[in-house]
PDB file of N, CA and C in Angstrom:
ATOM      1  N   UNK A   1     105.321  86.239  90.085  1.00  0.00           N
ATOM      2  CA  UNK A   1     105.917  87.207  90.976  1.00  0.00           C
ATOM      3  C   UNK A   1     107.263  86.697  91.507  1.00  0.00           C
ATOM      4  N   UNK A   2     107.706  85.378  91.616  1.00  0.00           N
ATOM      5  CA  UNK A   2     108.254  84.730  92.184  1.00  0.00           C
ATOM      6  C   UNK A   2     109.648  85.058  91.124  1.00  0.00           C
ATOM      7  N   UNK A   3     109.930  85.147  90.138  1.00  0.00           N
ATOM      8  CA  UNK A   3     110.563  85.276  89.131  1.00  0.00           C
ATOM      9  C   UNK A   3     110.912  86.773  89.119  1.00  0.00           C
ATOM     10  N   UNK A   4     110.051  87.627  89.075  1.00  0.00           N
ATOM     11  CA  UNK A   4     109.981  88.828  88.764  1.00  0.00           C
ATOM     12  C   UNK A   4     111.357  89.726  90.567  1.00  0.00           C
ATOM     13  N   UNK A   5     110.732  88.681  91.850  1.00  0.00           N
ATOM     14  CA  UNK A   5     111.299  89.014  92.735  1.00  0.00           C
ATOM     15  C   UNK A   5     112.902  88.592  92.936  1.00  0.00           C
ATOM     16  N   UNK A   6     112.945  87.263  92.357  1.00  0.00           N
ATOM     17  CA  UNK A   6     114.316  86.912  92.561  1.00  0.00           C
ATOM     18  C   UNK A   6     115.297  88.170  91.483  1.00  0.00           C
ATOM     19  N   UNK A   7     114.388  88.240  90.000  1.00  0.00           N
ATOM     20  CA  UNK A   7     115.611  89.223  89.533  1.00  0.00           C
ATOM     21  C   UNK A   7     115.718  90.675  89.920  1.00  0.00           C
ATOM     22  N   UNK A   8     114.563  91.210  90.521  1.00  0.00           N
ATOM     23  CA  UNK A   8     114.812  92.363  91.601  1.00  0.00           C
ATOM     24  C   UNK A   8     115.745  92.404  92.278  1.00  0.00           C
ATOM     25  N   UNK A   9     115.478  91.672  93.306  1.00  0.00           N
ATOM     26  CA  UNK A   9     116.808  91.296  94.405  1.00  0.00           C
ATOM     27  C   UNK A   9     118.024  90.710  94.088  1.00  0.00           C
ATOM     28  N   UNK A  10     118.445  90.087  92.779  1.00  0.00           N
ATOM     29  CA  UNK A  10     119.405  89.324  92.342  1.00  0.00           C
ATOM     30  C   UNK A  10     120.622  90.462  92.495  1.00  0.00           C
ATOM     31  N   UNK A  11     121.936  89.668  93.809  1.00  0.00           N
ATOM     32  CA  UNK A  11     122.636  90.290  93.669  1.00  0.00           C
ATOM     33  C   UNK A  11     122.596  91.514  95.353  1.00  0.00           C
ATOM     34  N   UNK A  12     121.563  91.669  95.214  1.00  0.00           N
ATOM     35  CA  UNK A  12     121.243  92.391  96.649  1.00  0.00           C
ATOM     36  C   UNK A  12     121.717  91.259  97.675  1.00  0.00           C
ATOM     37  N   UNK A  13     121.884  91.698  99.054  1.00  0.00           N
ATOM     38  CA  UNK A  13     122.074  91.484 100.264  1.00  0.00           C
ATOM     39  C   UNK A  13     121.015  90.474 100.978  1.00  0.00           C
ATOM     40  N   UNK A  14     120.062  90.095  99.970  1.00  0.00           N
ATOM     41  CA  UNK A  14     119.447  89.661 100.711  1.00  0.00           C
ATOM     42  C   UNK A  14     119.179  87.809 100.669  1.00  0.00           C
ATOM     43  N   UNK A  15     118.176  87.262 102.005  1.00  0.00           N
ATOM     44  CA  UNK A  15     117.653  85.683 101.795  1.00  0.00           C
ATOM     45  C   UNK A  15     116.742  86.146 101.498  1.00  0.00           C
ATOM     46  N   UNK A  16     116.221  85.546 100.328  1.00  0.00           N
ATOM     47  CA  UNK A  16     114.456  85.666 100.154  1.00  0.00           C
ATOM     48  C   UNK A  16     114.279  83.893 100.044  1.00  0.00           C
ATOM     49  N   UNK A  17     113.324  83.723 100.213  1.00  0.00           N
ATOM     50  CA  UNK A  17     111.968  82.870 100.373  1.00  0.00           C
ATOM     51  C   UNK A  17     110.561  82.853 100.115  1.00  0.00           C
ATOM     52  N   UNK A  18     110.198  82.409  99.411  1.00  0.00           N
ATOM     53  CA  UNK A  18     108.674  82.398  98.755  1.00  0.00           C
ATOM     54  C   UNK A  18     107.624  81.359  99.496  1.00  0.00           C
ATOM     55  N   UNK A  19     106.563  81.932  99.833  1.00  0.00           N
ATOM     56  CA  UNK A  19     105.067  80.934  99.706  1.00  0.00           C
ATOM     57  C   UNK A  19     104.506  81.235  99.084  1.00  0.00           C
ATOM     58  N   UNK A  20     103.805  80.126  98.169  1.00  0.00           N
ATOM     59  CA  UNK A  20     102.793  79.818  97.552  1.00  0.00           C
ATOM     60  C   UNK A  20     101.693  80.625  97.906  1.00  0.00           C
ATOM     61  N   UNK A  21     101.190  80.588  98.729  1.00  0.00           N
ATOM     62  CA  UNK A  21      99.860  81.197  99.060  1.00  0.00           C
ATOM     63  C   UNK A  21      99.613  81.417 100.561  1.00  0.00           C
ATOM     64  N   UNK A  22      98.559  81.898 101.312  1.00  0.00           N
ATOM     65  CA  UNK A  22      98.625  82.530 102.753  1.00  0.00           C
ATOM     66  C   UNK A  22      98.894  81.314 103.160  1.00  0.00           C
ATOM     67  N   UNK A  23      98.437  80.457 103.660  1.00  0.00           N
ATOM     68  CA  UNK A  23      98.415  79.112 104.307  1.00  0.00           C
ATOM     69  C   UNK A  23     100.225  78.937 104.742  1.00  0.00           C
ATOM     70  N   UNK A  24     100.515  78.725 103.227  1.00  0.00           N
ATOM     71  CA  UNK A  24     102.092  78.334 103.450  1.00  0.00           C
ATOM     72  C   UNK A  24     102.700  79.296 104.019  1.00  0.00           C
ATOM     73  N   UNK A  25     102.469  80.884 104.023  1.00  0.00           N
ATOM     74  CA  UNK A  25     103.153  81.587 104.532  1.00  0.00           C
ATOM     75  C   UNK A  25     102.806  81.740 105.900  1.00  0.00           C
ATOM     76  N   UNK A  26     102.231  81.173 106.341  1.00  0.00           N
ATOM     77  CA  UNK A  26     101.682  81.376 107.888  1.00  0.00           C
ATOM     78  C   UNK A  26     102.396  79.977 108.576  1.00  0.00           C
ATOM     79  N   UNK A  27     102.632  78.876 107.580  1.00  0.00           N
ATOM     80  CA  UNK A  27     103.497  77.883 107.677  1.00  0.00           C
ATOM     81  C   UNK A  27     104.514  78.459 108.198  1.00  0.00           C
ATOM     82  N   UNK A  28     105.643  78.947 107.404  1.00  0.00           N
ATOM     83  CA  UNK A  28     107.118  79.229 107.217  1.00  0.00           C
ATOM     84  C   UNK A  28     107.158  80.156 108.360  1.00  0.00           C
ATOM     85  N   UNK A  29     106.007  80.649 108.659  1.00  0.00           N
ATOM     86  CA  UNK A  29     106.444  82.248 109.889  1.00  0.00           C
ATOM     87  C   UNK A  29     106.827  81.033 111.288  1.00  0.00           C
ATOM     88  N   UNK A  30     105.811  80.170 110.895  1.00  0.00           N
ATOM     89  CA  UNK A  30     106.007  79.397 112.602  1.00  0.00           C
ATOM     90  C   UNK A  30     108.179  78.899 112.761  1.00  0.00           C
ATOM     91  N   UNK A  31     108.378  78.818 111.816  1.00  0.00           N
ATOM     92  CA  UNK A  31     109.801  78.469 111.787  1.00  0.00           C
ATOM     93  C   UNK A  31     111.200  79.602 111.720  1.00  0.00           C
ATOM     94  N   UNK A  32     110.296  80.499 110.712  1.00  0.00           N
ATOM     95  CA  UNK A  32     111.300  81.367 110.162  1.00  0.00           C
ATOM     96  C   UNK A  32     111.091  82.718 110.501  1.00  0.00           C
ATOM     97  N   UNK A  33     111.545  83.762 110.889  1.00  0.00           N
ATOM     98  CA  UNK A  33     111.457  84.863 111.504  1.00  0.00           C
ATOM     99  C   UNK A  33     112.506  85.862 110.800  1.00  0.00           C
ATOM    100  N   UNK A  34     111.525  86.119 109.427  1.00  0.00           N
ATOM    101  CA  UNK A  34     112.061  87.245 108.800  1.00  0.00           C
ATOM    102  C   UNK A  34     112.684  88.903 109.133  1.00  0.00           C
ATOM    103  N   UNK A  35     113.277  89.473 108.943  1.00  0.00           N
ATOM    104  CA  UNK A  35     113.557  90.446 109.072  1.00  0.00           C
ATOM    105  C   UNK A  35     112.506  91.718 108.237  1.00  0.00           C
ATOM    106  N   UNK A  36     111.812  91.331 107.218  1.00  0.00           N
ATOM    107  CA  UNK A  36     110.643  91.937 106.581  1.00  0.00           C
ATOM    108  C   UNK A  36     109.815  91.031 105.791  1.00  0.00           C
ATOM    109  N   UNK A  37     108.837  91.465 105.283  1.00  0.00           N
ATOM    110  CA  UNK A  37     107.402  90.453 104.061  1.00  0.00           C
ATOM    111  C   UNK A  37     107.158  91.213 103.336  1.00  0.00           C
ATOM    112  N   UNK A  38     107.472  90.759 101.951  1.00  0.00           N
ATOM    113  CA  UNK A  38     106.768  91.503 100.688  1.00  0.00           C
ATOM    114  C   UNK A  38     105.711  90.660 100.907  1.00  0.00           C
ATOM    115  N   UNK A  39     104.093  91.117 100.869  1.00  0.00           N
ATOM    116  CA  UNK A  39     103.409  90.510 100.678  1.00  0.00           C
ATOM    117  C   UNK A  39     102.510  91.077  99.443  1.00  0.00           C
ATOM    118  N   UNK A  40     102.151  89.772  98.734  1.00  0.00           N
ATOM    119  CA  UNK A  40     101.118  90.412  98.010  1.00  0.00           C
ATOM    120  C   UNK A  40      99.800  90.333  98.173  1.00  0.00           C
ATOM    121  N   UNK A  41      99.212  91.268  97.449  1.00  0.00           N
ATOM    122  CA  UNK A  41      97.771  91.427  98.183  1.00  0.00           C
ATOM    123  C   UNK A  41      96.407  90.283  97.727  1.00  0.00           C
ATOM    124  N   UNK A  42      96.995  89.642  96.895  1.00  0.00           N
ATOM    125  CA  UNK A  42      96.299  88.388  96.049  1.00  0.00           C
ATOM    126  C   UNK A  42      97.024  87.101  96.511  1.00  0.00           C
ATOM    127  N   UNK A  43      96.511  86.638  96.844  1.00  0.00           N
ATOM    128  CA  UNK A  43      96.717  85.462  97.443  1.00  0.00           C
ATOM    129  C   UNK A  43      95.926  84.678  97.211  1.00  0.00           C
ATOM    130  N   UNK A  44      96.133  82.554  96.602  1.00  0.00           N
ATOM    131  CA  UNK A  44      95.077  81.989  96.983  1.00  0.00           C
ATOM    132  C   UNK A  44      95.187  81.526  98.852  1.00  0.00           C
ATOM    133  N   UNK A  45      93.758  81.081  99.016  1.00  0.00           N
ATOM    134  CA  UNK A  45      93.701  80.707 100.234  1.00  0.00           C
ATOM    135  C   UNK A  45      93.444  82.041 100.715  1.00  0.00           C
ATOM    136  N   UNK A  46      94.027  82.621 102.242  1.00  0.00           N
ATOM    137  CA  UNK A  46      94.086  83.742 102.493  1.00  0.00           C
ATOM    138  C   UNK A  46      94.406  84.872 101.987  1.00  0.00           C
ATOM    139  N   UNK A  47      94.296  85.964 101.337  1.00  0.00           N
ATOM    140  CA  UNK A  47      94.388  87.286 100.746  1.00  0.00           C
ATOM    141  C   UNK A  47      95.964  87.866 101.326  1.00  0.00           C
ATOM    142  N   UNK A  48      96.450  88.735 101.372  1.00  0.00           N
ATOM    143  CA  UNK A  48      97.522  89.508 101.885  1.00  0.00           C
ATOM    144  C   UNK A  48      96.789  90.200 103.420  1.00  0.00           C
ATOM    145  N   UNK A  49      96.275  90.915 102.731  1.00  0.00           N
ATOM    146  CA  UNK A  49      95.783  92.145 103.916  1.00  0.00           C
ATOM    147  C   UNK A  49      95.292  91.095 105.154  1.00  0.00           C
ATOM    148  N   UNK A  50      94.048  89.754 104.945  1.00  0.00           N
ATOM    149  CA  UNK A  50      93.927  89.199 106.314  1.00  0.00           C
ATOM    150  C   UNK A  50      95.403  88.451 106.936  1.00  0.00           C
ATOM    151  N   UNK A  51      96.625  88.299 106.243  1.00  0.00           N
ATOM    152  CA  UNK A  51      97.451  87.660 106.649  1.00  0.00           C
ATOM    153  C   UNK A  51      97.849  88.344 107.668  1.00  0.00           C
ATOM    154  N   UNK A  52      98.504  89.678 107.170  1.00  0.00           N
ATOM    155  CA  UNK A  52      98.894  90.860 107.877  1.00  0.00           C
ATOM    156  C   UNK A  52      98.411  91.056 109.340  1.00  0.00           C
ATOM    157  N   UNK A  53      96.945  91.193 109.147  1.00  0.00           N
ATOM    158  CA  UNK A  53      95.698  91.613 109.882  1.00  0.00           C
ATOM    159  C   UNK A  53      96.234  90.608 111.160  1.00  0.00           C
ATOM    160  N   UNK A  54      96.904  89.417 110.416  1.00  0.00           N
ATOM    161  CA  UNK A  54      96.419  88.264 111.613  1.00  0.00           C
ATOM    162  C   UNK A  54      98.648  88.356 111.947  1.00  0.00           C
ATOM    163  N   UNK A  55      99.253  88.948 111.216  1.00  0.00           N
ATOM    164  CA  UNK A  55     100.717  89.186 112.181  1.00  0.00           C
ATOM    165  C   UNK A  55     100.737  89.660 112.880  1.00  0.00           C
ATOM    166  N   UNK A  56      99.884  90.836 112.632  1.00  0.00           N
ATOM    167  CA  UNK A  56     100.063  92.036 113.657  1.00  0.00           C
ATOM    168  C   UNK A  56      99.359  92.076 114.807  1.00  0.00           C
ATOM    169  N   UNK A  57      98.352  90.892 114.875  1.00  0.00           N
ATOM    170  CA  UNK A  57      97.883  90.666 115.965  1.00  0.00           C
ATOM    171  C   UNK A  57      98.436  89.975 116.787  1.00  0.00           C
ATOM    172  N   UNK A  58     100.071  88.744 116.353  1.00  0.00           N
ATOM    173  CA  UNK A  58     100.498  88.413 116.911  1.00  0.00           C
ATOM    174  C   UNK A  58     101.811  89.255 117.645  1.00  0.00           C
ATOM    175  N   UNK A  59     102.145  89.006 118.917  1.00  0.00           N
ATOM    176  CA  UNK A  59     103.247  89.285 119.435  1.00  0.00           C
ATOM    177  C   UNK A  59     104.531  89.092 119.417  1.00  0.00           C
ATOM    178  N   UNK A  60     105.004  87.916 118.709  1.00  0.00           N
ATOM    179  CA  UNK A  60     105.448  87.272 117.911  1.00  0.00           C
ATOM    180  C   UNK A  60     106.329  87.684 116.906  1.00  0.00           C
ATOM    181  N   UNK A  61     105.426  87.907 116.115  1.00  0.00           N
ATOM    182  CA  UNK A  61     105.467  88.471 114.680  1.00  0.00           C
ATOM    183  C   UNK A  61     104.905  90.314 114.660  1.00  0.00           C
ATOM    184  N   UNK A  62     104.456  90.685 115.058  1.00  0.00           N
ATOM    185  CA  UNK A  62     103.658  92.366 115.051  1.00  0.00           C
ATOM    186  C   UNK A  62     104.897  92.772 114.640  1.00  0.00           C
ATOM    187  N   UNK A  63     106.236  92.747 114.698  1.00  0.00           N
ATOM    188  CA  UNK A  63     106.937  93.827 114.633  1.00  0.00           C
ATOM    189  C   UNK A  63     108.139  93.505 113.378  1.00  0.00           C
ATOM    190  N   UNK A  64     107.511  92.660 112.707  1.00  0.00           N
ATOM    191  CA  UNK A  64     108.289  92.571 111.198  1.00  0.00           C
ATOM    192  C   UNK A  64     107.461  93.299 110.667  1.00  0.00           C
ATOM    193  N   UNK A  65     107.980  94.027 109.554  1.00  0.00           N
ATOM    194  CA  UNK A  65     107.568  94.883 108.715  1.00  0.00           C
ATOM    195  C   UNK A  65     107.184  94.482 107.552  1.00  0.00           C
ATOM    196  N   UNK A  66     105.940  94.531 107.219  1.00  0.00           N
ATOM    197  CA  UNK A  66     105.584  93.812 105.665  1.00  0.00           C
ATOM    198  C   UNK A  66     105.135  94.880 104.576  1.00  0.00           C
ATOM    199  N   UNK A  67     105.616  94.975 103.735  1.00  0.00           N
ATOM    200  CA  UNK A  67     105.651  96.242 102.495  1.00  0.00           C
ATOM    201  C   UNK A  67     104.666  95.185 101.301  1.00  0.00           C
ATOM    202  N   UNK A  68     103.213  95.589 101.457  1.00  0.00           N
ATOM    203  CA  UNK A  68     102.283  95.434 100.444  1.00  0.00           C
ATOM    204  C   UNK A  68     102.627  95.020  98.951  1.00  0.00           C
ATOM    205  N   UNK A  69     102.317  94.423  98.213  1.00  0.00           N
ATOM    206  CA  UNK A  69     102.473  94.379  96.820  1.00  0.00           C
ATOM    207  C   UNK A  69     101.134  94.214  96.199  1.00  0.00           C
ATOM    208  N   UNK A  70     100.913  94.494  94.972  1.00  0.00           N
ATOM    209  CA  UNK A  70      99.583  94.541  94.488  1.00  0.00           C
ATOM    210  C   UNK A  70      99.809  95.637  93.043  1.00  0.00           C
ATOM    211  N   UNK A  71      98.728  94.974  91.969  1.00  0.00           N
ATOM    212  CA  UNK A  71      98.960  95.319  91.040  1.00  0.00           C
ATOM    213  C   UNK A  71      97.688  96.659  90.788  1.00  0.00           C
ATOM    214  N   UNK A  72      96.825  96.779  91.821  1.00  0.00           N
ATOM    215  CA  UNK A  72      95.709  97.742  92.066  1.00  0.00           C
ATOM    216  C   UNK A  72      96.119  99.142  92.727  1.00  0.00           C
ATOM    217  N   UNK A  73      96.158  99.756  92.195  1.00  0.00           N
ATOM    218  CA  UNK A  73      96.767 101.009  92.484  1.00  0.00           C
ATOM    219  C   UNK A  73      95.637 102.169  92.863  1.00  0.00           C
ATOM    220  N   UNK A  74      94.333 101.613  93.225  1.00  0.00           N
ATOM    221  CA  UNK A  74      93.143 101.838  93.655  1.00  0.00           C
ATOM    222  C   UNK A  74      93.724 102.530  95.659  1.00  0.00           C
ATOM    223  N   UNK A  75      93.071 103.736  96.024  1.00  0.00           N
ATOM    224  CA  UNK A  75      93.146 104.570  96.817  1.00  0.00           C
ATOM    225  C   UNK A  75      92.778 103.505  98.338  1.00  0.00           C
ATOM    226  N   UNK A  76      91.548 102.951  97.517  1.00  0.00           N
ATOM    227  CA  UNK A  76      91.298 101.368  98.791  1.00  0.00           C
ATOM    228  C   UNK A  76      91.908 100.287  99.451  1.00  0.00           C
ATOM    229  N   UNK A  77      93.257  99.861  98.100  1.00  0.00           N
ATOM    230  CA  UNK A  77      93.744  98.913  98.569  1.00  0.00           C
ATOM    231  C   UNK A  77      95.056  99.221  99.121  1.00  0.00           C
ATOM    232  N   UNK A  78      95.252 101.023  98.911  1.00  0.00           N
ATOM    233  CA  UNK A  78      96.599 101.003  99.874  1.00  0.00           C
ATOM    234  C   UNK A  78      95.735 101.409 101.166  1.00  0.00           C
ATOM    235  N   UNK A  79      94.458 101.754 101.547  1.00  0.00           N
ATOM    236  CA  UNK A  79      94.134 101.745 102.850  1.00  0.00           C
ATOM    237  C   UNK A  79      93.976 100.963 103.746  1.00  0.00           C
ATOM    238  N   UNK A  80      93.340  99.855 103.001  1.00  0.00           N
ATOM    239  CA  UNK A  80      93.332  98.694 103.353  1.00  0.00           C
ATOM    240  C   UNK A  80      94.460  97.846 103.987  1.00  0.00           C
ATOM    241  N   UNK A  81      95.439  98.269 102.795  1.00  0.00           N
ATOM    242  CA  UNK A  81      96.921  97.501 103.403  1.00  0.00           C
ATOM    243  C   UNK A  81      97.643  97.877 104.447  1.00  0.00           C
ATOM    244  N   UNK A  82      97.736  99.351 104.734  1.00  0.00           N
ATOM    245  CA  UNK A  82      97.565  99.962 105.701  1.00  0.00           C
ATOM    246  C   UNK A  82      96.807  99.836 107.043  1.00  0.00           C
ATOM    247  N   UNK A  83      95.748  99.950 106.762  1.00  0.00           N
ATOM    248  CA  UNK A  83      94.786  99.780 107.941  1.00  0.00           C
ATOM    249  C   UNK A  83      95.382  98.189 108.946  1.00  0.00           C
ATOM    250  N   UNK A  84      95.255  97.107 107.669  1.00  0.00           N
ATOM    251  CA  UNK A  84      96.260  95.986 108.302  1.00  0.00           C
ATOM    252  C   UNK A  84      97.428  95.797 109.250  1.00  0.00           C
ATOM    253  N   UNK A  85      98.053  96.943 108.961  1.00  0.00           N
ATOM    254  CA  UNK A  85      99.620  97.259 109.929  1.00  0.00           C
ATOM    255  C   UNK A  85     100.442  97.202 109.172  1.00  0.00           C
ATOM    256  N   UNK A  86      99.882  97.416 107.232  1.00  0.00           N
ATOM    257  CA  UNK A  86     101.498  97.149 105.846  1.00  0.00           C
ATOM    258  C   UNK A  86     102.324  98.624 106.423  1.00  0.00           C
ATOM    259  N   UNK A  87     103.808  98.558 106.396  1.00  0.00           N
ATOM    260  CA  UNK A  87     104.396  99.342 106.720  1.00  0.00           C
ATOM    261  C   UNK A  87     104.830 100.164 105.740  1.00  0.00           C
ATOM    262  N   UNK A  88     104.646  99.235 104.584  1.00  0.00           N
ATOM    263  CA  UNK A  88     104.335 100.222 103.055  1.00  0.00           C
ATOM    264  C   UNK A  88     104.037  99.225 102.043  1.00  0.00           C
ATOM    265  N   UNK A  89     103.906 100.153 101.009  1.00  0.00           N
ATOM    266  CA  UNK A  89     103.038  99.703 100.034  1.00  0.00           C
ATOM    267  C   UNK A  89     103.734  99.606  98.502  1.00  0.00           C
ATOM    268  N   UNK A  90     103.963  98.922  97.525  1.00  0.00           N
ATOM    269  CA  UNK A  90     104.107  99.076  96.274  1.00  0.00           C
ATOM    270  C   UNK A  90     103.258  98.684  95.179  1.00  0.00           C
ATOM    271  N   UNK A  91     102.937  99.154  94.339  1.00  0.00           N
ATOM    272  CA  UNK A  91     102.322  98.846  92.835  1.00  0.00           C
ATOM    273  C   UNK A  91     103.017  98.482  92.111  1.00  0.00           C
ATOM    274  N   UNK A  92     102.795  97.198  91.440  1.00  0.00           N
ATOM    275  CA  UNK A  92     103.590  96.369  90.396  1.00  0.00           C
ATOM    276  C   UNK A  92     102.619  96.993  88.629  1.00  0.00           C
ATOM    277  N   UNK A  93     103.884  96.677  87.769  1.00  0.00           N
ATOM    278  CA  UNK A  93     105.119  96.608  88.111  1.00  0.00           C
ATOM    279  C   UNK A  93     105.912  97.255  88.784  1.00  0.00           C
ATOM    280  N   UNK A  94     106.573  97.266  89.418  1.00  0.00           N
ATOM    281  CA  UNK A  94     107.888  98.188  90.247  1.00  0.00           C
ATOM    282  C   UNK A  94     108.842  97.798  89.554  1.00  0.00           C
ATOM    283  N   UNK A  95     109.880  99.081  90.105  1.00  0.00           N
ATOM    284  CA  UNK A  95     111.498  98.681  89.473  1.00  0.00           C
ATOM    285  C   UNK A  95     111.970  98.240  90.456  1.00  0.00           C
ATOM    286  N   UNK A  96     113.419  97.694  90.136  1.00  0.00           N
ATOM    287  CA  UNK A  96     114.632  97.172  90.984  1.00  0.00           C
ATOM    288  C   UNK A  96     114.708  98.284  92.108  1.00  0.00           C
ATOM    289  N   UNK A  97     114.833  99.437  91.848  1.00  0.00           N
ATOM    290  CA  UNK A  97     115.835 100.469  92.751  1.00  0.00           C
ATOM    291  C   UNK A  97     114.008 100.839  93.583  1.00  0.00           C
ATOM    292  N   UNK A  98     113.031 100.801  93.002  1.00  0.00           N
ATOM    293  CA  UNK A  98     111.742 100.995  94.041  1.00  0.00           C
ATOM    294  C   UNK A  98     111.857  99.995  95.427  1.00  0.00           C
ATOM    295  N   UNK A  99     111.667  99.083  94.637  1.00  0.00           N
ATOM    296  CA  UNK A  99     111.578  97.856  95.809  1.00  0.00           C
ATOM    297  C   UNK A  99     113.012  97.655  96.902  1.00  0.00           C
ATOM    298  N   UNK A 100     113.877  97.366  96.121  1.00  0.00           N
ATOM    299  CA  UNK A 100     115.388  97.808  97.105  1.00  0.00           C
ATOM    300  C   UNK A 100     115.111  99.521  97.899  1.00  0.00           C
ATOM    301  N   UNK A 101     115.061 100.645  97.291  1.00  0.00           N
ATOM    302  CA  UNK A 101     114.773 101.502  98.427  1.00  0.00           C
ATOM    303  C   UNK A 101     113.227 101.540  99.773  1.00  0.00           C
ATOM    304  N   UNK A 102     112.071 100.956  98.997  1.00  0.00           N
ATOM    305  CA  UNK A 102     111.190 100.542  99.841  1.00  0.00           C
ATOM    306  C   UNK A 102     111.524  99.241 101.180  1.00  0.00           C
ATOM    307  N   UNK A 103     112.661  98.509 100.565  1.00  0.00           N
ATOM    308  CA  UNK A 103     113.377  97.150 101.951  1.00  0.00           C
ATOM    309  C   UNK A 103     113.828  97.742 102.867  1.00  0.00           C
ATOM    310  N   UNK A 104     115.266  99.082 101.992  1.00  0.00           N
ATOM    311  CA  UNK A 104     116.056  99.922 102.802  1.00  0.00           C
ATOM    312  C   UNK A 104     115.278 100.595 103.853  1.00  0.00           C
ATOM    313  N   UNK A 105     114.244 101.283 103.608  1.00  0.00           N
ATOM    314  CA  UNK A 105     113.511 102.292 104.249  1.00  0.00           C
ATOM    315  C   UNK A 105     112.665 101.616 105.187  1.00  0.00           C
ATOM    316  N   UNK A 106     111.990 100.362 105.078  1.00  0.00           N
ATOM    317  CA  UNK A 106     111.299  99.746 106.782  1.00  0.00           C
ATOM    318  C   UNK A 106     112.531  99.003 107.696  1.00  0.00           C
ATOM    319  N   UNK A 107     113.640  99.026 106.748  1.00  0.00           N
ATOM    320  CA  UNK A 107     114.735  97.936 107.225  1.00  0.00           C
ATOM    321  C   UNK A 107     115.572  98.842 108.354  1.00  0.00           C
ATOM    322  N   UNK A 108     115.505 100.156 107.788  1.00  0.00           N
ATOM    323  CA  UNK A 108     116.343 101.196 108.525  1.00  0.00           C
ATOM    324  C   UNK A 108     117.746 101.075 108.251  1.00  0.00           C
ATOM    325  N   UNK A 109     118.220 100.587 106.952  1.00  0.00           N
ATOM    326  CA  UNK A 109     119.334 100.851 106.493  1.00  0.00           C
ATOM    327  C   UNK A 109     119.976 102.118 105.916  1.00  0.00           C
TER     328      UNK A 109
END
């Protein structure tokens, strides 16, 4: 995914940054204070959706916007991601111009 995201964004406006898995990304939040989270919904260690589950419970963090990723395009796992506090959702593969208008659109650009 990590590959697949840099040439998405390659060229876009943006910093991206990757974790490995929930753990590390719950790492990097204590330091780094994104402006949004692609998260995906597979994760080792922690899953996506409990990561979420556990931003949005913080005060902190509740009000970055994290746009789901996941290759399950199952009716459950966008509820799920949802239900979490995902501010949206994508199914991989995605294109370039999906994912750039899905950033634009929680980013409020």
């Amino acid at each position: 995914i990590k590959v697949l995201l840099t040439r998405a964004l390659d060229g876009a406006a943006y910093e991206v940054l990757f974790a490995g898995d929930g753990t590390e990304a719950l790492r990097q939040l204590r330091r780094v204070r994104p402006d949004a989270i692609l998260m995906d919904i597979k994760l080792p260690g922690f899953d996506g959706v409990s990561i979420t589950t556990r931003l949005k419970a913080s005060p902190q963090l509740a009000g970055i916007p994290v746009i789901m990723m996941t290759g399950d395009a199952r009716r459950e796992a966008l509820a799920s991601s949802m239900a979490a506090g995902a501010s949206d959702f994508i199914v991989k593969p995605f294109t370039r111009e999906g994912l750039l208008a899905k950033l634009e659109k929680v980013l409020g650009c």
